[in-house]
PDB file of N, CA and C in Angstrom:
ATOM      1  N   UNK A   1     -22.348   4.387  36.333  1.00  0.00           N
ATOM      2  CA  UNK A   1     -23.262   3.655  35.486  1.00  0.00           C
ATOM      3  C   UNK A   1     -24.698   3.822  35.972  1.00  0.00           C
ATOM      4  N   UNK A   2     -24.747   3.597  37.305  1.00  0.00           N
ATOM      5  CA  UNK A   2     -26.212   4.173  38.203  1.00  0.00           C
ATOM      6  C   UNK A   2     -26.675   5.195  37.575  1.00  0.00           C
ATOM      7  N   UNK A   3     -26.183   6.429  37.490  1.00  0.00           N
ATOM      8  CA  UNK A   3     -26.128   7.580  37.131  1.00  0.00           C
ATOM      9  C   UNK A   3     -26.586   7.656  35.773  1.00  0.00           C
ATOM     10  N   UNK A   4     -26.362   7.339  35.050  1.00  0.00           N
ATOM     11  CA  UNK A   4     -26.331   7.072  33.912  1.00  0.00           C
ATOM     12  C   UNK A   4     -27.751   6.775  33.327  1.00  0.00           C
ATOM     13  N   UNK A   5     -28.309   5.741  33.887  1.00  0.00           N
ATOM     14  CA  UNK A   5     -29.560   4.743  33.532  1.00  0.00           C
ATOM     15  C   UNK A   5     -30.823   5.682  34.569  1.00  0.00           C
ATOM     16  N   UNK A   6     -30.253   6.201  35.364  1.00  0.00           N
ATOM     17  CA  UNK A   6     -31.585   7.522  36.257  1.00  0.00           C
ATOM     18  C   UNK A   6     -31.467   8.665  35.572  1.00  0.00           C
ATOM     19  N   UNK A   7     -30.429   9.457  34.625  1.00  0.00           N
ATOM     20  CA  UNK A   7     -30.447   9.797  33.793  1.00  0.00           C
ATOM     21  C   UNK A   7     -31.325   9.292  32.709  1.00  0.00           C
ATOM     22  N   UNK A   8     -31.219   8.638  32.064  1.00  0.00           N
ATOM     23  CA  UNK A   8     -31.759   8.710  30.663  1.00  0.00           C
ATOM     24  C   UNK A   8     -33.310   8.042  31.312  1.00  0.00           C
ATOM     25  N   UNK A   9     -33.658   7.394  32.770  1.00  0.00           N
ATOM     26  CA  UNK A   9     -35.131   7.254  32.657  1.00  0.00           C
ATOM     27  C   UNK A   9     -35.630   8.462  32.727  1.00  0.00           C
ATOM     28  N   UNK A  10     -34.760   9.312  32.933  1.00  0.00           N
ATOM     29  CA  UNK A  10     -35.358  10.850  33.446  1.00  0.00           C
ATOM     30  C   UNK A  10     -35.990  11.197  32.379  1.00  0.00           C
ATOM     31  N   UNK A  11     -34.883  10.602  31.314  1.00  0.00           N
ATOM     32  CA  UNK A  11     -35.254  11.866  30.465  1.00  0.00           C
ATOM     33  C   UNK A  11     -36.510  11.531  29.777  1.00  0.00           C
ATOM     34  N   UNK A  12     -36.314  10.067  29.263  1.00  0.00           N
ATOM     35  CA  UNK A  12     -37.464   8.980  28.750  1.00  0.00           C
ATOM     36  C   UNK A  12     -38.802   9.155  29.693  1.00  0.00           C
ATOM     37  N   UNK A  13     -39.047   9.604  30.615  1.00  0.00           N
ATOM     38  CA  UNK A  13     -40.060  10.036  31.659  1.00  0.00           C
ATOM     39  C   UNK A  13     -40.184  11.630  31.210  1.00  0.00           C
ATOM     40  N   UNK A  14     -39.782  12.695  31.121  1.00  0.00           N
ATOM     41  CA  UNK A  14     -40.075  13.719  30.786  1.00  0.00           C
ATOM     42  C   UNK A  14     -39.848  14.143  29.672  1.00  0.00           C
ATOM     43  N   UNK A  15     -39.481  13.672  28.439  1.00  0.00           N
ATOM     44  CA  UNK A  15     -39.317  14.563  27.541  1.00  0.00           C
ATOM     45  C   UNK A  15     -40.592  14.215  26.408  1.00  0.00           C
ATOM     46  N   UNK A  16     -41.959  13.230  26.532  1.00  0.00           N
ATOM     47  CA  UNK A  16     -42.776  13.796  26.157  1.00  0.00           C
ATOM     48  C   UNK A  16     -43.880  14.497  26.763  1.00  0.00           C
ATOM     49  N   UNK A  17     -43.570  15.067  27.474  1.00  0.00           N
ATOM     50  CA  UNK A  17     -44.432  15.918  28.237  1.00  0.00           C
ATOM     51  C   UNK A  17     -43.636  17.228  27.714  1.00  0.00           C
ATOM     52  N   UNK A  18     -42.102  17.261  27.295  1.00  0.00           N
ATOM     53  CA  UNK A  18     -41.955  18.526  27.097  1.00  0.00           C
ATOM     54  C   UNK A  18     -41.710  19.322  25.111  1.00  0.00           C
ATOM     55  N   UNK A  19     -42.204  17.717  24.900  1.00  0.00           N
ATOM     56  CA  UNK A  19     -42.258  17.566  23.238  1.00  0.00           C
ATOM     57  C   UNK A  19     -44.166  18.530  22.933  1.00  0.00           C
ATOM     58  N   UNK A  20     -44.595  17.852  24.196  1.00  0.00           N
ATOM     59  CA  UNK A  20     -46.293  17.806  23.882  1.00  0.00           C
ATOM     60  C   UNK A  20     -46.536  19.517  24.430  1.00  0.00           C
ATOM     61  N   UNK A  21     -45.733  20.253  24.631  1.00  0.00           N
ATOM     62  CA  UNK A  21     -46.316  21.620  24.954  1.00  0.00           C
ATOM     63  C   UNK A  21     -46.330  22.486  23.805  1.00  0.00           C
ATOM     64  N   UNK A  22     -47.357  23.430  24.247  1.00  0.00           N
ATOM     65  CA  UNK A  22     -47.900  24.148  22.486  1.00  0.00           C
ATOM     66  C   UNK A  22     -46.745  25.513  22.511  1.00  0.00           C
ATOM     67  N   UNK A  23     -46.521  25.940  21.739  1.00  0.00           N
ATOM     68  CA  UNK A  23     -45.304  26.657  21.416  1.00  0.00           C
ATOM     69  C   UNK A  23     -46.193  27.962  21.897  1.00  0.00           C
ATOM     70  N   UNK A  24     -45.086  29.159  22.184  1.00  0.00           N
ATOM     71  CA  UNK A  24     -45.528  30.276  22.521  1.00  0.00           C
ATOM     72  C   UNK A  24     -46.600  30.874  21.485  1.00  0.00           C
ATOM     73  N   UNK A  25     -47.430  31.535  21.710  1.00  0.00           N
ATOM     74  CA  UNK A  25     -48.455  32.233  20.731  1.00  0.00           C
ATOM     75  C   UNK A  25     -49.622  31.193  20.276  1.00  0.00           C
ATOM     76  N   UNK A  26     -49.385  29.853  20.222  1.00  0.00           N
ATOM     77  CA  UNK A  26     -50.180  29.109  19.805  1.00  0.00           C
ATOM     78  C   UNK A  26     -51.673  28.955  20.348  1.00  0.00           C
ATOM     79  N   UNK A  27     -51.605  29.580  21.968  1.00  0.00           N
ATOM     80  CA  UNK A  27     -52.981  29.748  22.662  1.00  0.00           C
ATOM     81  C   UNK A  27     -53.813  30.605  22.006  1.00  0.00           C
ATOM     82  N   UNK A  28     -53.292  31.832  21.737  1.00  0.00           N
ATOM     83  CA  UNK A  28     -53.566  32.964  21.205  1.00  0.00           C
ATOM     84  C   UNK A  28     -54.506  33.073  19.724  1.00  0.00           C
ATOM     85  N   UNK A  29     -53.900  32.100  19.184  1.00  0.00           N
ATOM     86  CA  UNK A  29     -54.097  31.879  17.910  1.00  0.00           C
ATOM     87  C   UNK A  29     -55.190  30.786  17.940  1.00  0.00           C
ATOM     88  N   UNK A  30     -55.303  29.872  18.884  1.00  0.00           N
ATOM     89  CA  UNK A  30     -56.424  28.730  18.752  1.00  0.00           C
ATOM     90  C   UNK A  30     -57.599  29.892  19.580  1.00  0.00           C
ATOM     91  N   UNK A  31     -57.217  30.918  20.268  1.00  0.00           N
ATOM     92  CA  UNK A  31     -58.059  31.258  21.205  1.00  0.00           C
ATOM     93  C   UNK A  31     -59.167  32.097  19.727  1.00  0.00           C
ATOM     94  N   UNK A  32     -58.223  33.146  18.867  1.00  0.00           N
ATOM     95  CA  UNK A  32     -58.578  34.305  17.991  1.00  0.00           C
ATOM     96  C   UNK A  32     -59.489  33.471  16.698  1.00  0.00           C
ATOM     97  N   UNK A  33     -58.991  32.029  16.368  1.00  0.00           N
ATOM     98  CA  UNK A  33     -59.971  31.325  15.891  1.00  0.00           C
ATOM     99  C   UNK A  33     -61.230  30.850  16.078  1.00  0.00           C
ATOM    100  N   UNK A  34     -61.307  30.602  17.344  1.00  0.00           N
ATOM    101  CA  UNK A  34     -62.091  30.284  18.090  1.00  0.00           C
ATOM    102  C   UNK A  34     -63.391  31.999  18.312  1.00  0.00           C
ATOM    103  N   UNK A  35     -62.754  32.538  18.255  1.00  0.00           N
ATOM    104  CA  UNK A  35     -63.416  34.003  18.079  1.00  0.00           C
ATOM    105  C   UNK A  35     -64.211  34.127  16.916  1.00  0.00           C
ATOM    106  N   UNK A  36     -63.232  34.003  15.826  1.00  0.00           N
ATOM    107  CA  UNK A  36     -63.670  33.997  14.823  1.00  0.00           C
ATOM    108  C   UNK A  36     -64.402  33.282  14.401  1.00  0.00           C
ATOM    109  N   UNK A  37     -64.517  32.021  14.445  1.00  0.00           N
ATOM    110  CA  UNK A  37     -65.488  31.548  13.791  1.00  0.00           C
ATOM    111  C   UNK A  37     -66.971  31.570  15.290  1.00  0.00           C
ATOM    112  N   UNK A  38     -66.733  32.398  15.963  1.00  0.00           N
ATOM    113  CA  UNK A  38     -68.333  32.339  16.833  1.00  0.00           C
ATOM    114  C   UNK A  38     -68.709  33.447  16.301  1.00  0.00           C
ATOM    115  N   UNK A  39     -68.207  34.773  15.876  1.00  0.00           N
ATOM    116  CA  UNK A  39     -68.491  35.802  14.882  1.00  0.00           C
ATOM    117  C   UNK A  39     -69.107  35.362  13.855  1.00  0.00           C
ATOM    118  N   UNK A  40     -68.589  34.689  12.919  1.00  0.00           N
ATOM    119  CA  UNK A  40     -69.178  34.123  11.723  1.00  0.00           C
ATOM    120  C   UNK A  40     -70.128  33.337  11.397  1.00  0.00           C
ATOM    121  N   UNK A  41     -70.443  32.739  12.797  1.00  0.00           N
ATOM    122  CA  UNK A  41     -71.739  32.394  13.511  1.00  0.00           C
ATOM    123  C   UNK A  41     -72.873  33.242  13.693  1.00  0.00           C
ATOM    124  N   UNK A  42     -72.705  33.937  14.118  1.00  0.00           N
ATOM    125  CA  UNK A  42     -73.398  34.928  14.493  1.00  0.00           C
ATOM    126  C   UNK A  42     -73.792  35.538  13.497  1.00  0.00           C
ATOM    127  N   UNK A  43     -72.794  36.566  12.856  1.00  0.00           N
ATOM    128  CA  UNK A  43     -73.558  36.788  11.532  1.00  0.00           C
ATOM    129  C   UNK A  43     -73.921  36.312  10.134  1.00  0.00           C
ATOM    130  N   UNK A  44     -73.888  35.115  10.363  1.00  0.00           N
ATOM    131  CA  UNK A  44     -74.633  33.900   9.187  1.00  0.00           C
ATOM    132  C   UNK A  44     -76.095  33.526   9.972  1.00  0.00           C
ATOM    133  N   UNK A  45     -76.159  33.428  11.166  1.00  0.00           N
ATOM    134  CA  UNK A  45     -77.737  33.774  12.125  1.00  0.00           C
ATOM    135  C   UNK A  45     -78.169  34.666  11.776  1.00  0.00           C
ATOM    136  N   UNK A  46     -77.501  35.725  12.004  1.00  0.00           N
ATOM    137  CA  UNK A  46     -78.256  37.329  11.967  1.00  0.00           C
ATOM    138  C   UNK A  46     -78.462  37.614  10.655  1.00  0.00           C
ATOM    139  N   UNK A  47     -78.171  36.980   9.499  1.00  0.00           N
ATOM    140  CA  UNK A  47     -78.061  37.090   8.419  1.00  0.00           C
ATOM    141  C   UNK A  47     -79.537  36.466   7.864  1.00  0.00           C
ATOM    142  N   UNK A  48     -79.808  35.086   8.320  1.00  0.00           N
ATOM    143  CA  UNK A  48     -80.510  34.073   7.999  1.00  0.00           C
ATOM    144  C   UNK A  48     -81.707  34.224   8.597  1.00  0.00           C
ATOM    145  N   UNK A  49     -82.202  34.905   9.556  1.00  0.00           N
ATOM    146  CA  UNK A  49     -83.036  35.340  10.209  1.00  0.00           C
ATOM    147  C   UNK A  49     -83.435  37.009  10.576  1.00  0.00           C
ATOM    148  N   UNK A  50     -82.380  37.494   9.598  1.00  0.00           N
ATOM    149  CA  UNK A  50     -82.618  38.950   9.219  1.00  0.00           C
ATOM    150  C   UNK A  50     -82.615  39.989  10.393  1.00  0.00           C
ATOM    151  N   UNK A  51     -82.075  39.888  11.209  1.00  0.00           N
ATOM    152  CA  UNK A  51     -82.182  40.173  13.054  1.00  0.00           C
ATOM    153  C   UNK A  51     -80.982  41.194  12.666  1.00  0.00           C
ATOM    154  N   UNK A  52     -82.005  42.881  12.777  1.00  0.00           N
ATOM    155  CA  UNK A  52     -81.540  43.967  12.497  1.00  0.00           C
ATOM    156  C   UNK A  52     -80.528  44.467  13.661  1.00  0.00           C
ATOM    157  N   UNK A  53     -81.217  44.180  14.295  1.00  0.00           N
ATOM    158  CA  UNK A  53     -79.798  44.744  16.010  1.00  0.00           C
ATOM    159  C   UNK A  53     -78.881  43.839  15.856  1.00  0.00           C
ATOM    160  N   UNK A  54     -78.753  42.824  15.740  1.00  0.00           N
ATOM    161  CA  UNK A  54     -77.448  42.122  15.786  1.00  0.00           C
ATOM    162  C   UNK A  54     -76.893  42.189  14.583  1.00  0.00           C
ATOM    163  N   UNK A  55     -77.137  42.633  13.347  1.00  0.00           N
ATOM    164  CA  UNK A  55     -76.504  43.516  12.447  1.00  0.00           C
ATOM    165  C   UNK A  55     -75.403  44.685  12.751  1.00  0.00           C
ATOM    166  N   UNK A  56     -76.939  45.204  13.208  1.00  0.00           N
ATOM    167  CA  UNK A  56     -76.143  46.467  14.006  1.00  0.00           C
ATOM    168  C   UNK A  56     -75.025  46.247  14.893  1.00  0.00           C
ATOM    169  N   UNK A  57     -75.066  45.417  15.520  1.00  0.00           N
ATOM    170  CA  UNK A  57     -73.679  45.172  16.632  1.00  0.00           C
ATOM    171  C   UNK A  57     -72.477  44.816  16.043  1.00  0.00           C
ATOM    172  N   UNK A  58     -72.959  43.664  15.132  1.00  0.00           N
ATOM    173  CA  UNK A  58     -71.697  43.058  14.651  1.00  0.00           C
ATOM    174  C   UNK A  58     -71.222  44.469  13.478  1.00  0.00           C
ATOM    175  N   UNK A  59     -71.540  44.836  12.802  1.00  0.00           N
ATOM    176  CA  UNK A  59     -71.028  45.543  11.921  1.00  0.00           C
ATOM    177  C   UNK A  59     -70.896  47.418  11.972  1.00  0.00           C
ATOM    178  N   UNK A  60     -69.867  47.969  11.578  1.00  0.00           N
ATOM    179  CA  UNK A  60     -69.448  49.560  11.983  1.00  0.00           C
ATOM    180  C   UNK A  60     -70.482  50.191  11.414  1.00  0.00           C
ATOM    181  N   UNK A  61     -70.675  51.216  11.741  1.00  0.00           N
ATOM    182  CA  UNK A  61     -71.631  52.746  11.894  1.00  0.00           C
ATOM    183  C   UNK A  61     -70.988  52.992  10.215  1.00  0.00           C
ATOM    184  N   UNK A  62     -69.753  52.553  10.401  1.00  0.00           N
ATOM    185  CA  UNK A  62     -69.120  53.550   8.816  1.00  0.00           C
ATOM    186  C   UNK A  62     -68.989  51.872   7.937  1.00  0.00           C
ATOM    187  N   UNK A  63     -69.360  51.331   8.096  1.00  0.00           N
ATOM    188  CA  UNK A  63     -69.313  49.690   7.102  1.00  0.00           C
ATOM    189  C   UNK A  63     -69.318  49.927   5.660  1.00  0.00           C
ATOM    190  N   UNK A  64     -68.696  49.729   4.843  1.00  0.00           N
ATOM    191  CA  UNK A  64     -68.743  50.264   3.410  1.00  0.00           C
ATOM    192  C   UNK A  64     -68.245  48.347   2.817  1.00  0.00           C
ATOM    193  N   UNK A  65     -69.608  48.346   1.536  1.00  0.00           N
ATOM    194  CA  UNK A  65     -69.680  47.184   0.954  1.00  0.00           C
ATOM    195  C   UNK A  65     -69.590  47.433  -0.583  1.00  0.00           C
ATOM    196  N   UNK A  66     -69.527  46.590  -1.482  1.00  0.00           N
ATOM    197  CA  UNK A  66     -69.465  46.496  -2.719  1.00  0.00           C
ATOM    198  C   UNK A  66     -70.720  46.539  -3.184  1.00  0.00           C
ATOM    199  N   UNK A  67     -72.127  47.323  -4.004  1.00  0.00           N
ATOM    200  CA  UNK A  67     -73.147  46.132  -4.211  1.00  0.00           C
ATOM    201  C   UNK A  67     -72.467  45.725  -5.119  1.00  0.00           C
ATOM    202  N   UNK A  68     -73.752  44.863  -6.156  1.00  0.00           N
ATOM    203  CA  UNK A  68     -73.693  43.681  -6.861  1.00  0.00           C
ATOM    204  C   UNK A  68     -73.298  44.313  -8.307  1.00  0.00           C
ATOM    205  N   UNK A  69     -72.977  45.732  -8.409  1.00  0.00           N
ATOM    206  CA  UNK A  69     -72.458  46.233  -9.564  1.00  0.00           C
ATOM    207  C   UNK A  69     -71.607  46.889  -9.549  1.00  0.00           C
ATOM    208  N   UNK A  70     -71.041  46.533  -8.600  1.00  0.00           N
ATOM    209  CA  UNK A  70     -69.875  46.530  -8.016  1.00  0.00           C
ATOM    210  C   UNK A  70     -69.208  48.556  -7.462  1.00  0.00           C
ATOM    211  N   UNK A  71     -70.606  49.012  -7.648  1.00  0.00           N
ATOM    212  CA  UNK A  71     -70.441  50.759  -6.915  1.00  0.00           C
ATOM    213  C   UNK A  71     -70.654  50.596  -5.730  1.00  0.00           C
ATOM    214  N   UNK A  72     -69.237  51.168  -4.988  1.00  0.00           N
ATOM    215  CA  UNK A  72     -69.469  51.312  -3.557  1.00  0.00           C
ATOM    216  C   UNK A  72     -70.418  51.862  -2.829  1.00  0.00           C
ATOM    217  N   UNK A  73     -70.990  50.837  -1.581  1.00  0.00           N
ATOM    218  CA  UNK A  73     -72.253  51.519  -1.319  1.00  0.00           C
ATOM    219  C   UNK A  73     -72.052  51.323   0.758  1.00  0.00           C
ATOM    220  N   UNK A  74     -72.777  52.506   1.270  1.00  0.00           N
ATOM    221  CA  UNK A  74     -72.497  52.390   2.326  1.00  0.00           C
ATOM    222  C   UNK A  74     -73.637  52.028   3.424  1.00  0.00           C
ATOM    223  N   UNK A  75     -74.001  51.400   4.718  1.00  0.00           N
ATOM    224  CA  UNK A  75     -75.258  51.332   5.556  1.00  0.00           C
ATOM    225  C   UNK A  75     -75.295  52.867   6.355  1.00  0.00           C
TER     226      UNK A  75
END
């Protein structure tokens, strides 16, 4: 019966600590968000303040966009 009741405080003692851990990949994924939106930062700055080198960084040598009539157009 001892046994029993150090048992289940055990478990009542550890099992939300093992409810509260983030599942595999989940770092990864808060980490790649976290990326992403400092990118999208960046070029909504570089955008808004017209800051040609950091254009240049954020975006490829071969970058191909839509214009506004919709003929593909390239930088």
């Amino acid at each position: 019966m001892k046994n029993m009741i150090s048992v289940a405080a055990l478990l009542a003692l550890t099992l939300p600590f093992s409810l509260a851990q983030t599942p595999p990949g989940a770092t990864r994924i808060a980490i790649a968000k976290e990326e992403l939106r400092r990118l999208s930062g960046e070029l909504n700055e570089a955008v808004r303040t017209h800051d040609q080198a950091a254009l240049k960084r954020i975006f490829a040598n071969d970058y191909v966009y839509p214009a506004l009539s919709w003929a593909v157009s390239g930088t």
